[in-house]
PDB file of N, CA and C in Angstrom:
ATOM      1  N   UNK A   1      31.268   4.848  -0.520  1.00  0.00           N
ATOM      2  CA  UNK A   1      30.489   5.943   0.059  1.00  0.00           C
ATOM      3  C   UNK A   1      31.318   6.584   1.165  1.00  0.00           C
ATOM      4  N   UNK A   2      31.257   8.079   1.007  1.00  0.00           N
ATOM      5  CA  UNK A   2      31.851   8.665   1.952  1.00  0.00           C
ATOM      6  C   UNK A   2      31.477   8.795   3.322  1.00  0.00           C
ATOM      7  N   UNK A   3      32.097   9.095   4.503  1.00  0.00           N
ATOM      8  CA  UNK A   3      31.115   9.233   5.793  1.00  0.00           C
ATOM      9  C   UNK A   3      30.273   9.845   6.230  1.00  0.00           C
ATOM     10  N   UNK A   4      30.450  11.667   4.909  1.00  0.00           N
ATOM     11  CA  UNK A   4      29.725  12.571   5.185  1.00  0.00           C
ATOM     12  C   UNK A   4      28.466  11.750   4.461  1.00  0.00           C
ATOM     13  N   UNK A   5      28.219  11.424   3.387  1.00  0.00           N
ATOM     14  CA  UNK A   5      27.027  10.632   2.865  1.00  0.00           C
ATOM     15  C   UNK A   5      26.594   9.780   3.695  1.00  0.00           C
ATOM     16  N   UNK A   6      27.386   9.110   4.651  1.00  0.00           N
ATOM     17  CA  UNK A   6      26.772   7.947   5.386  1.00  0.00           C
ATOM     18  C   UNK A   6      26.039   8.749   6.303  1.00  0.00           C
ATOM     19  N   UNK A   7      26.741   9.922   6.677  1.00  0.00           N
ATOM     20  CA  UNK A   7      26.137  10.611   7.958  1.00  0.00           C
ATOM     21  C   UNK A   7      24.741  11.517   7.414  1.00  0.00           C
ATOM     22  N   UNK A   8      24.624  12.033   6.050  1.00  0.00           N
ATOM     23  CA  UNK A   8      23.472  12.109   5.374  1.00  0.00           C
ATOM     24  C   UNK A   8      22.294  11.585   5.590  1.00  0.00           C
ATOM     25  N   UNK A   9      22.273  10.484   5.210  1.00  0.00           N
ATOM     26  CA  UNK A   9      21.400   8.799   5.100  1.00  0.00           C
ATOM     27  C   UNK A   9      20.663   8.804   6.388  1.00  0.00           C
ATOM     28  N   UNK A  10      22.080   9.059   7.180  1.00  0.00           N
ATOM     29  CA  UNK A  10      21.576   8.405   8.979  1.00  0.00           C
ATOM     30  C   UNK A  10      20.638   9.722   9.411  1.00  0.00           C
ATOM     31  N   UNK A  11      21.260  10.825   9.057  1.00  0.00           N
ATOM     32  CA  UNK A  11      20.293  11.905   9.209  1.00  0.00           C
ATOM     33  C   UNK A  11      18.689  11.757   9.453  1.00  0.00           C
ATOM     34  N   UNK A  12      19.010  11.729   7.736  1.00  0.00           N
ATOM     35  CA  UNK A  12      17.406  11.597   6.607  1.00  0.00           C
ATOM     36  C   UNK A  12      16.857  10.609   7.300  1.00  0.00           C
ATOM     37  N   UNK A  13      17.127   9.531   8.493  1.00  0.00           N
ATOM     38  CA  UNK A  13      16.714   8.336   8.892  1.00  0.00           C
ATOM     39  C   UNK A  13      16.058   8.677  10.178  1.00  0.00           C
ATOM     40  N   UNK A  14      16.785   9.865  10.604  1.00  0.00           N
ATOM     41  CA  UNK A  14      16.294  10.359  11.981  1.00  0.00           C
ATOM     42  C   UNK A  14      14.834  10.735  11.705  1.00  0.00           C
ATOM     43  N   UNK A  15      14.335  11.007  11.003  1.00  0.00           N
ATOM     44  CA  UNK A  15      13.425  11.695  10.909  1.00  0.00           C
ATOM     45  C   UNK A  15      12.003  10.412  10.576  1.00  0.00           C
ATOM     46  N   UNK A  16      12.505   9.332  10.282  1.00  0.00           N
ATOM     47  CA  UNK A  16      11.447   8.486  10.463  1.00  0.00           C
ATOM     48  C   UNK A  16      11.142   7.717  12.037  1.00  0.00           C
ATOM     49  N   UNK A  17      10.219   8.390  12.589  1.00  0.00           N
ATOM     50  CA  UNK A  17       9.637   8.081  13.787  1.00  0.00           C
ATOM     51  C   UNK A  17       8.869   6.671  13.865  1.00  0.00           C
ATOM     52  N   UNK A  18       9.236   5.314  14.537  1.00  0.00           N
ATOM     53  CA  UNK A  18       8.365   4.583  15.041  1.00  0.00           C
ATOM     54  C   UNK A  18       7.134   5.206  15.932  1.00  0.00           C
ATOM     55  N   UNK A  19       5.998   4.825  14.638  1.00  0.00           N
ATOM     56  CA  UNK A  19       4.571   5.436  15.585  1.00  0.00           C
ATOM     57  C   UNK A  19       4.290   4.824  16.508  1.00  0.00           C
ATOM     58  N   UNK A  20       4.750   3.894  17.422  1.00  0.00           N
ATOM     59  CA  UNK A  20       4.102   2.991  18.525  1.00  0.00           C
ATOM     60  C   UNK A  20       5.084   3.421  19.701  1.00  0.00           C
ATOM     61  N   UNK A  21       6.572   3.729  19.292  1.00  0.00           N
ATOM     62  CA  UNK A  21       7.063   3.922  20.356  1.00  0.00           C
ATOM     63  C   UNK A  21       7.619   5.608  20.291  1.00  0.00           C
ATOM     64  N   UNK A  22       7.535   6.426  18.915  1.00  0.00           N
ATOM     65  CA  UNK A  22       7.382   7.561  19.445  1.00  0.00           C
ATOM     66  C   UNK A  22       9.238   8.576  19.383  1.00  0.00           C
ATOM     67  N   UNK A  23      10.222   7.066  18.855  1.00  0.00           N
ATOM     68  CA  UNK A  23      11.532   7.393  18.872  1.00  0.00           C
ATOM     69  C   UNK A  23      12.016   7.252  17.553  1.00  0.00           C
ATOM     70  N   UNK A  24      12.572   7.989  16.798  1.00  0.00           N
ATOM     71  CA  UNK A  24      13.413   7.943  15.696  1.00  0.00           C
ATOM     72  C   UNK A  24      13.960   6.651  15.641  1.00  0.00           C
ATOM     73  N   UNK A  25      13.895   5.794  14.156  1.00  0.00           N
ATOM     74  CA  UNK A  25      14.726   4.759  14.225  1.00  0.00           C
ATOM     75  C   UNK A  25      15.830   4.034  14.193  1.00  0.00           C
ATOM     76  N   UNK A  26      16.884   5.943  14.090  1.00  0.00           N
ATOM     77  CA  UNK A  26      18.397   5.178  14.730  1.00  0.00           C
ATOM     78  C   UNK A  26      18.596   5.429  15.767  1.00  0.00           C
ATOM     79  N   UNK A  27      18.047   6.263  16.357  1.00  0.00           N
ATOM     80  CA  UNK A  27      18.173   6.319  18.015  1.00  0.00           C
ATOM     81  C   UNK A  27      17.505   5.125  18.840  1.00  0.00           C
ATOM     82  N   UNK A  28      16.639   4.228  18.182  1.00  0.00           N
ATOM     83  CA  UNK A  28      15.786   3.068  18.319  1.00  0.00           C
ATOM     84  C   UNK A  28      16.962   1.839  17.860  1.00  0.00           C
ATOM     85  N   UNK A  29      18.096   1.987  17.349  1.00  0.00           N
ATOM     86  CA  UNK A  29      18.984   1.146  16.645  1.00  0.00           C
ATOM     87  C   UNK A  29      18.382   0.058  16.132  1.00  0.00           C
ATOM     88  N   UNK A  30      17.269   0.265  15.051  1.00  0.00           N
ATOM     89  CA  UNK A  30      17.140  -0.648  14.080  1.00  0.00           C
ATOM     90  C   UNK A  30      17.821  -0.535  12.879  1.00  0.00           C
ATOM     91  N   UNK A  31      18.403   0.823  12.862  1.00  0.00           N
ATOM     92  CA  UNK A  31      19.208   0.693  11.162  1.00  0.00           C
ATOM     93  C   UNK A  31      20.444   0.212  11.297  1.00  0.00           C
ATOM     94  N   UNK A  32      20.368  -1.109  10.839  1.00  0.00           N
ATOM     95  CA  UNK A  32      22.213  -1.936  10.910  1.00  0.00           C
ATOM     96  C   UNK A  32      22.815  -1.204   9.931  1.00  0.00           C
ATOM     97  N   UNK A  33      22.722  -0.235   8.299  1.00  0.00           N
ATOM     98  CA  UNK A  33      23.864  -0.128   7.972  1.00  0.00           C
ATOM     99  C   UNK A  33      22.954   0.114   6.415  1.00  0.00           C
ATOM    100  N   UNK A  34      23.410   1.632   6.101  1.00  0.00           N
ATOM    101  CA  UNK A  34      23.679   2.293   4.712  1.00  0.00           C
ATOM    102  C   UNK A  34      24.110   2.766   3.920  1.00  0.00           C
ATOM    103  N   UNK A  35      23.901   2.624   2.670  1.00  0.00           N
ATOM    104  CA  UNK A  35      24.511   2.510   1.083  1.00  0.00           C
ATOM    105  C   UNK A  35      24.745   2.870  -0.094  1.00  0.00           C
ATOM    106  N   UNK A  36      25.365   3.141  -0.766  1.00  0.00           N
ATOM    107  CA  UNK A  36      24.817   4.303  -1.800  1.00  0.00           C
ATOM    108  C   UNK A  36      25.675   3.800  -2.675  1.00  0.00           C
ATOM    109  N   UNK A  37      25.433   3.489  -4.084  1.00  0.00           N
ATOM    110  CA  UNK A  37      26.446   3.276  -5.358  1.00  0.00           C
ATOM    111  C   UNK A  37      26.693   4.524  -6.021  1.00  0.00           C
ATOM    112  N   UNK A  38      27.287   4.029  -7.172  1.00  0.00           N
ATOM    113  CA  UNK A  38      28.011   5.749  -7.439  1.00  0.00           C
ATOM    114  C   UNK A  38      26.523   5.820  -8.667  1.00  0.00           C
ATOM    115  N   UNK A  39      25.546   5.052  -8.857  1.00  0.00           N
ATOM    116  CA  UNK A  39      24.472   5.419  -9.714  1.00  0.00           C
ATOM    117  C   UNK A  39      23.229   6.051  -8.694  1.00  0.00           C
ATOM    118  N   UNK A  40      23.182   6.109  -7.632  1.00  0.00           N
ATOM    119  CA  UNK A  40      22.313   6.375  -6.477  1.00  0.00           C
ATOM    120  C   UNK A  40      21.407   5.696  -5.966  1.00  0.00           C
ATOM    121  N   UNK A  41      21.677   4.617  -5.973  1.00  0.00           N
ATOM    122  CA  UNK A  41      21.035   3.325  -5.194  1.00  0.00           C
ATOM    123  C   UNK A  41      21.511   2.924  -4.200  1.00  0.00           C
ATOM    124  N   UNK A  42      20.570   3.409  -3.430  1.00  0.00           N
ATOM    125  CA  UNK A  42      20.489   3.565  -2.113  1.00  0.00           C
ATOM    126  C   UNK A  42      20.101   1.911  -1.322  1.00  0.00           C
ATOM    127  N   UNK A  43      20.756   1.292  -0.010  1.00  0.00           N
ATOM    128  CA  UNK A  43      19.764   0.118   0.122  1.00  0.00           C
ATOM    129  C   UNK A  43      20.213   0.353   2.051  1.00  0.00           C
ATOM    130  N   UNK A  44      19.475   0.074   2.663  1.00  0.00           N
ATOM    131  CA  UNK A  44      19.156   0.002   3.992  1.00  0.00           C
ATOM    132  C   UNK A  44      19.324  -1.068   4.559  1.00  0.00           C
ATOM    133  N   UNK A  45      19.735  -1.660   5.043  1.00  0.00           N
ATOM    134  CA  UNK A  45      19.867  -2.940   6.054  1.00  0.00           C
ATOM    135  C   UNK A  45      19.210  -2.668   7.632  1.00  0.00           C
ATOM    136  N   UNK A  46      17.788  -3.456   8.147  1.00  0.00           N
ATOM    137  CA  UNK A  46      17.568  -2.544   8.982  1.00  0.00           C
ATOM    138  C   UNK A  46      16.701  -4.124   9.907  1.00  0.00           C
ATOM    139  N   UNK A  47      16.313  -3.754  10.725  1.00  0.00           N
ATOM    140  CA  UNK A  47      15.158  -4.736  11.611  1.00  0.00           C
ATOM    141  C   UNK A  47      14.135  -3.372  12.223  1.00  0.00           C
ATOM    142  N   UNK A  48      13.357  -4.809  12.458  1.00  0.00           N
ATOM    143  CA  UNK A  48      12.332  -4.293  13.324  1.00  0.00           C
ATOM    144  C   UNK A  48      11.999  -4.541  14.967  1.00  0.00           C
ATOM    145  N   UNK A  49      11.659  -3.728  15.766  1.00  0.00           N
ATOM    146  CA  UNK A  49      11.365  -4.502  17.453  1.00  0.00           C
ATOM    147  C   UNK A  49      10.880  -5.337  17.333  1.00  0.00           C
ATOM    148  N   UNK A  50       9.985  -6.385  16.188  1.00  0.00           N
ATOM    149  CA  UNK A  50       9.963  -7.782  16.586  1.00  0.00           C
ATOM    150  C   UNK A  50       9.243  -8.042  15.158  1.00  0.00           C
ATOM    151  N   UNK A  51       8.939  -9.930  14.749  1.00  0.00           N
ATOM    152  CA  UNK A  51       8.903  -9.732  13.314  1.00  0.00           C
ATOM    153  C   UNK A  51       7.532  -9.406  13.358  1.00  0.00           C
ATOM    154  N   UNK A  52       6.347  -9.577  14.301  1.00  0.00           N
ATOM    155  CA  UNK A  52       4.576  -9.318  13.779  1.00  0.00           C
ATOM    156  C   UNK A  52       5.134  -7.632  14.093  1.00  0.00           C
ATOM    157  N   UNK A  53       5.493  -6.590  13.873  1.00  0.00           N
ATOM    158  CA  UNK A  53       5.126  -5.256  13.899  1.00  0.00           C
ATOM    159  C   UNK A  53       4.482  -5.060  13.158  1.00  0.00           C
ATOM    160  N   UNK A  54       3.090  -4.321  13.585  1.00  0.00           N
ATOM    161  CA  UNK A  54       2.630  -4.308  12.449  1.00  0.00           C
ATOM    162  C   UNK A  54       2.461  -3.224  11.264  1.00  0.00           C
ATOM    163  N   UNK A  55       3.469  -2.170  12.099  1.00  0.00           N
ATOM    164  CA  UNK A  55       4.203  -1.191  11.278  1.00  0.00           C
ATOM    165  C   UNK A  55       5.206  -1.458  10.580  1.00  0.00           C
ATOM    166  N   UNK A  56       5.714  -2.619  10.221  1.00  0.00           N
ATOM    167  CA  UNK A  56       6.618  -2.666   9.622  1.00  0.00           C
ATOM    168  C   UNK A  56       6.320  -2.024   7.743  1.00  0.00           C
ATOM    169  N   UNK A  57       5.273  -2.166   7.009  1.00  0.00           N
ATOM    170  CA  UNK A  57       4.908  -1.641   5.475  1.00  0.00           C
ATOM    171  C   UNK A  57       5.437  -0.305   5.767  1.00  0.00           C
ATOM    172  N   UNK A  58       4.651   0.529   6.650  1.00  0.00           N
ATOM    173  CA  UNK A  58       4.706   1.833   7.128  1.00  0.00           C
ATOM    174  C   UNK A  58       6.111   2.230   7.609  1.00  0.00           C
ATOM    175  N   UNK A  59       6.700   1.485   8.030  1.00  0.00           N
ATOM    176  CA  UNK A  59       8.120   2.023   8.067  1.00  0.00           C
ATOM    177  C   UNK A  59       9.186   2.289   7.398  1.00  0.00           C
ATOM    178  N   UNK A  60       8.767   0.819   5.990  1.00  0.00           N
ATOM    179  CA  UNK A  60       9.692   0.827   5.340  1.00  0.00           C
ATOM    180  C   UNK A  60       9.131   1.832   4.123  1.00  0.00           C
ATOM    181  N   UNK A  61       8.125   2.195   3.947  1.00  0.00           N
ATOM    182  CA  UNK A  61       7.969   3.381   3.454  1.00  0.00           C
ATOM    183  C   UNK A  61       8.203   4.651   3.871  1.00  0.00           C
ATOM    184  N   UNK A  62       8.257   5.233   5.063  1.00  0.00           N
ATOM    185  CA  UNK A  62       8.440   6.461   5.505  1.00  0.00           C
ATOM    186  C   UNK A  62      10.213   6.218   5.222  1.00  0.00           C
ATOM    187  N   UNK A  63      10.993   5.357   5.456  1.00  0.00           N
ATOM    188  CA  UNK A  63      12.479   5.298   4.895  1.00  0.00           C
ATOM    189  C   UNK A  63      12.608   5.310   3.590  1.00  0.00           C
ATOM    190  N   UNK A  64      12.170   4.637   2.843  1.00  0.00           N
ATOM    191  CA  UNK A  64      11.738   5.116   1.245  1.00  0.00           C
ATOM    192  C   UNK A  64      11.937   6.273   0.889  1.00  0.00           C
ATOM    193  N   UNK A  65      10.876   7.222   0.938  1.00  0.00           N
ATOM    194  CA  UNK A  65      11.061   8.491   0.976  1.00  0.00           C
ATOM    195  C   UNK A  65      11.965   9.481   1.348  1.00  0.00           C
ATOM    196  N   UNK A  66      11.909   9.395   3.051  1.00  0.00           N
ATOM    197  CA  UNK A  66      13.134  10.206   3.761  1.00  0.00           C
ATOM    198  C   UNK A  66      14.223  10.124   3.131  1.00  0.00           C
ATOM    199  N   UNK A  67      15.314   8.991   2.794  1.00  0.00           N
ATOM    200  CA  UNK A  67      16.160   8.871   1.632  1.00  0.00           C
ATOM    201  C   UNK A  67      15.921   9.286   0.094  1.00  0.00           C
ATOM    202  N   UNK A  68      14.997   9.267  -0.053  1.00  0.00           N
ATOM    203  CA  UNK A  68      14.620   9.366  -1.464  1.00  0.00           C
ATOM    204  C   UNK A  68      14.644  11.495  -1.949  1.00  0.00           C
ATOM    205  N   UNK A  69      14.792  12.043  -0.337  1.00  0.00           N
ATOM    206  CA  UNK A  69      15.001  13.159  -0.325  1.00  0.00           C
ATOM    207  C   UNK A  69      16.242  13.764  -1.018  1.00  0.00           C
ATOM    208  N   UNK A  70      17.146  13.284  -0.376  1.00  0.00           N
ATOM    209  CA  UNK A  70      18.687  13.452  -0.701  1.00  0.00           C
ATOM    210  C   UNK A  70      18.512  13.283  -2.147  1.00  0.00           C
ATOM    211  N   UNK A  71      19.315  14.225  -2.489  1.00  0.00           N
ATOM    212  CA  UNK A  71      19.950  14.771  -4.216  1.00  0.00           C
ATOM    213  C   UNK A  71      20.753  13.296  -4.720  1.00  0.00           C
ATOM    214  N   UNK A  72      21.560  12.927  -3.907  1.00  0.00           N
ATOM    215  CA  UNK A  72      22.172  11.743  -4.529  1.00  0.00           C
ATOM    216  C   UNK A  72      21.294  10.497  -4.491  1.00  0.00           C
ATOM    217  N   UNK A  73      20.510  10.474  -3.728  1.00  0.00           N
ATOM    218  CA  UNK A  73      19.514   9.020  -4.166  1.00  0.00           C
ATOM    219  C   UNK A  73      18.690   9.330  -4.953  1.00  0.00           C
ATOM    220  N   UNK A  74      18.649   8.516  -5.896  1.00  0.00           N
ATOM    221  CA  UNK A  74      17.638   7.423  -6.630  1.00  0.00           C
ATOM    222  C   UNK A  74      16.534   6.201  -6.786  1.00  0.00           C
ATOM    223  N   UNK A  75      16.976   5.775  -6.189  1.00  0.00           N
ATOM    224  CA  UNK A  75      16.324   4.503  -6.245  1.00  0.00           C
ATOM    225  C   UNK A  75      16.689   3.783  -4.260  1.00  0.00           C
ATOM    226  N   UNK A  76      16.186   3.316  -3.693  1.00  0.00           N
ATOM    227  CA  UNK A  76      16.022   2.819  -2.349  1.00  0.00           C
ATOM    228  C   UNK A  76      15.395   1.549  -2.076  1.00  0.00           C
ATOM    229  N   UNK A  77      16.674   0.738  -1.483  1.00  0.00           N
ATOM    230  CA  UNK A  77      15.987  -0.867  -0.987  1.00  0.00           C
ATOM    231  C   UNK A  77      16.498  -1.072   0.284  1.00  0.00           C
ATOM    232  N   UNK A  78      15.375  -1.320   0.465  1.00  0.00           N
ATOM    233  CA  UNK A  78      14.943  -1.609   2.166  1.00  0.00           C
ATOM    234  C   UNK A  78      15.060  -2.988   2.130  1.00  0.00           C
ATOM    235  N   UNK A  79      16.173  -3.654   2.728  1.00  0.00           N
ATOM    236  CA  UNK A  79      16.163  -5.111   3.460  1.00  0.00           C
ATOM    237  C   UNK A  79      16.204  -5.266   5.035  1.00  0.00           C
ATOM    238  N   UNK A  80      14.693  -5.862   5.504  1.00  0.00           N
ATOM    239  CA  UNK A  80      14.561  -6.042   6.541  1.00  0.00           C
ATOM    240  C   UNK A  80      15.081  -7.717   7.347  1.00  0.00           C
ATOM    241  N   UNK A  81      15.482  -7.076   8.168  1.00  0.00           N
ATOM    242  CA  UNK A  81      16.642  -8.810   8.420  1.00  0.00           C
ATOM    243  C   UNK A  81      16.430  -9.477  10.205  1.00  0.00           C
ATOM    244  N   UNK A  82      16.288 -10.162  10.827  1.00  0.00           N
ATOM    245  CA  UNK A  82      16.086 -10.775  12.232  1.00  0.00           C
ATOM    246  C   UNK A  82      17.728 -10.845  12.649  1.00  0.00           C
ATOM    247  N   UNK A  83      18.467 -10.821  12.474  1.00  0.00           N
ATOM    248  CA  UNK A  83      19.843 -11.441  12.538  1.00  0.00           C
ATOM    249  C   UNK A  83      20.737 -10.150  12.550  1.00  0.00           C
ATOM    250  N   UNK A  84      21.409  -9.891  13.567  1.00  0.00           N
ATOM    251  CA  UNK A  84      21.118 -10.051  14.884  1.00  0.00           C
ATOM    252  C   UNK A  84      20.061  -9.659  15.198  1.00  0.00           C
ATOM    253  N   UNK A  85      19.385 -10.178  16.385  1.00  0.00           N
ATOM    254  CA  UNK A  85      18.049  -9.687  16.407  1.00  0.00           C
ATOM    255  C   UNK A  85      18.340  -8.424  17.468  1.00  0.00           C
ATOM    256  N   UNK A  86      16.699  -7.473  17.454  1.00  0.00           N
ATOM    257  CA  UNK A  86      16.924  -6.271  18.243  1.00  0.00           C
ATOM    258  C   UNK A  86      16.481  -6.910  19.538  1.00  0.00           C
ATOM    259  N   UNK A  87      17.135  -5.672  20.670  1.00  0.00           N
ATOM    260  CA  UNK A  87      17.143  -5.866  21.820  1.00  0.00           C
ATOM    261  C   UNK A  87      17.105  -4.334  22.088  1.00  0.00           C
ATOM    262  N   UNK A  88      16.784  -4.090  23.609  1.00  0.00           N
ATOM    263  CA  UNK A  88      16.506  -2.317  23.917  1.00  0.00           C
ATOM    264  C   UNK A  88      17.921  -2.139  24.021  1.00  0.00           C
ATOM    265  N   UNK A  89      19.282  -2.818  24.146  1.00  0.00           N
ATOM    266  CA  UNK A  89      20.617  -2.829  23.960  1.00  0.00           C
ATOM    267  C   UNK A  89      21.063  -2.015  22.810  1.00  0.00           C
ATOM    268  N   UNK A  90      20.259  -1.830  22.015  1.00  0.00           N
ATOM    269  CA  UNK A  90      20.347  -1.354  20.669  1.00  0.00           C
ATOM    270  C   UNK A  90      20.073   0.162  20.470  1.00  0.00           C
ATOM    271  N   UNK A  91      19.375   0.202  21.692  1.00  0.00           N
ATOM    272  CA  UNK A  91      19.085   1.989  21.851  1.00  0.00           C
ATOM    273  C   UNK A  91      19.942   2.930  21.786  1.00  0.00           C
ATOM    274  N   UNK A  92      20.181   3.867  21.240  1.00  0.00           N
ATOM    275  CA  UNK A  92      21.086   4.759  22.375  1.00  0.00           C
ATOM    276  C   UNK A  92      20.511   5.807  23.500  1.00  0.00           C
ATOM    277  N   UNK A  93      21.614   6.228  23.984  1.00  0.00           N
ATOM    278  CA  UNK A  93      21.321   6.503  25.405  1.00  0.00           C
ATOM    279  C   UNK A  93      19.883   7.580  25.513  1.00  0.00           C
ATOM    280  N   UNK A  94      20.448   8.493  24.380  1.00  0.00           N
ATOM    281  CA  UNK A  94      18.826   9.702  23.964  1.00  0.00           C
ATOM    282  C   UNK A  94      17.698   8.873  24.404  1.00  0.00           C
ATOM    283  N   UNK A  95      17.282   7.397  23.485  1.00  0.00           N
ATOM    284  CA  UNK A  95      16.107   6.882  23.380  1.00  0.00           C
ATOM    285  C   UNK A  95      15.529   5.922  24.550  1.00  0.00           C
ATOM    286  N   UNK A  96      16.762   5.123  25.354  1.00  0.00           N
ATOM    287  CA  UNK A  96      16.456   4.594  26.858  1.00  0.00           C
ATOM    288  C   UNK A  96      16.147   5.762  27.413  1.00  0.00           C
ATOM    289  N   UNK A  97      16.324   7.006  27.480  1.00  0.00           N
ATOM    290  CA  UNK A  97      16.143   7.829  28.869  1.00  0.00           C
ATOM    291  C   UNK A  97      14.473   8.428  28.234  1.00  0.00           C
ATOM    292  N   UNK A  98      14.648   8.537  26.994  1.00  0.00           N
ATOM    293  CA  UNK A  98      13.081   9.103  26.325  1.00  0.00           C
ATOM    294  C   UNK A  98      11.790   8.054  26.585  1.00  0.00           C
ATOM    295  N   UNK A  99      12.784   6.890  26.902  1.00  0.00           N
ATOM    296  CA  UNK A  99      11.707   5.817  27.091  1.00  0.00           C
ATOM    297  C   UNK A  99      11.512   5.168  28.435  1.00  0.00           C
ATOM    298  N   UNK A 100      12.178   5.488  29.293  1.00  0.00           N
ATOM    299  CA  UNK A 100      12.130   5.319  30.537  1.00  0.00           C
ATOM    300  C   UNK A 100      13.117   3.958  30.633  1.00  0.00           C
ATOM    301  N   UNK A 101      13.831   3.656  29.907  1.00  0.00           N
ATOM    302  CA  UNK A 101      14.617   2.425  29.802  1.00  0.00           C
ATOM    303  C   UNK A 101      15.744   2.314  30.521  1.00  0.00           C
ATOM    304  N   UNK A 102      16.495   1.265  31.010  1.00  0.00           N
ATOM    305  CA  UNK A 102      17.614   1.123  32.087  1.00  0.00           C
ATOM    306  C   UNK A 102      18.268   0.053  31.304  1.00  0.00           C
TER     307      UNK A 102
END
């Protein structure tokens, strides 16, 4: 996968908002890392702010979709993983200052 595709993905990713905290979830740095084969299978490597969220169904569906936008995907798998686990370290700077974070 190329970078412009990677930078695609991460796009299409911006646009899924955590409803509890209100921040996109790569600016939230839960997405560790996305994928694309040359058949368009798409797969996500991602966490959540902790494992009871109880948005987690809801998230991994609104990423579903948002990817599922793009012309080159097909098909989309969401693997949700603890390891490394998240920390507000994970933010970037946009989403500590949107969140009042230090």
């Amino acid at each position: 996968m190329d970078k412009a595709m990677e930078e695609s993905m991460l796009g299409a990713l911006e646009n899924v908002i955590d409803p509890e905290l209100g921040i996109d979830i790569v600016n939230l740095g839960l997405v560790y890392g996305v994928f694309l084969d040359e058949d368009g299978n798409a797969g996500v490597e991602m966490t959540l702010t902790s494992m009871g969220c109880p948005m987690g169904p809801e998230i991994v569906q609104m990423v579903e979709e948002s990817l599922l936008e793009l012309p080159e995907v097909k098909n989309v798998n969401v693997q949700i993983v603890w390891n490394p686990p998240w920390t507000k370290d994970n933010m970037s700077r946009y989403a500590k200052i949107a969140l009042g974070v230090s």
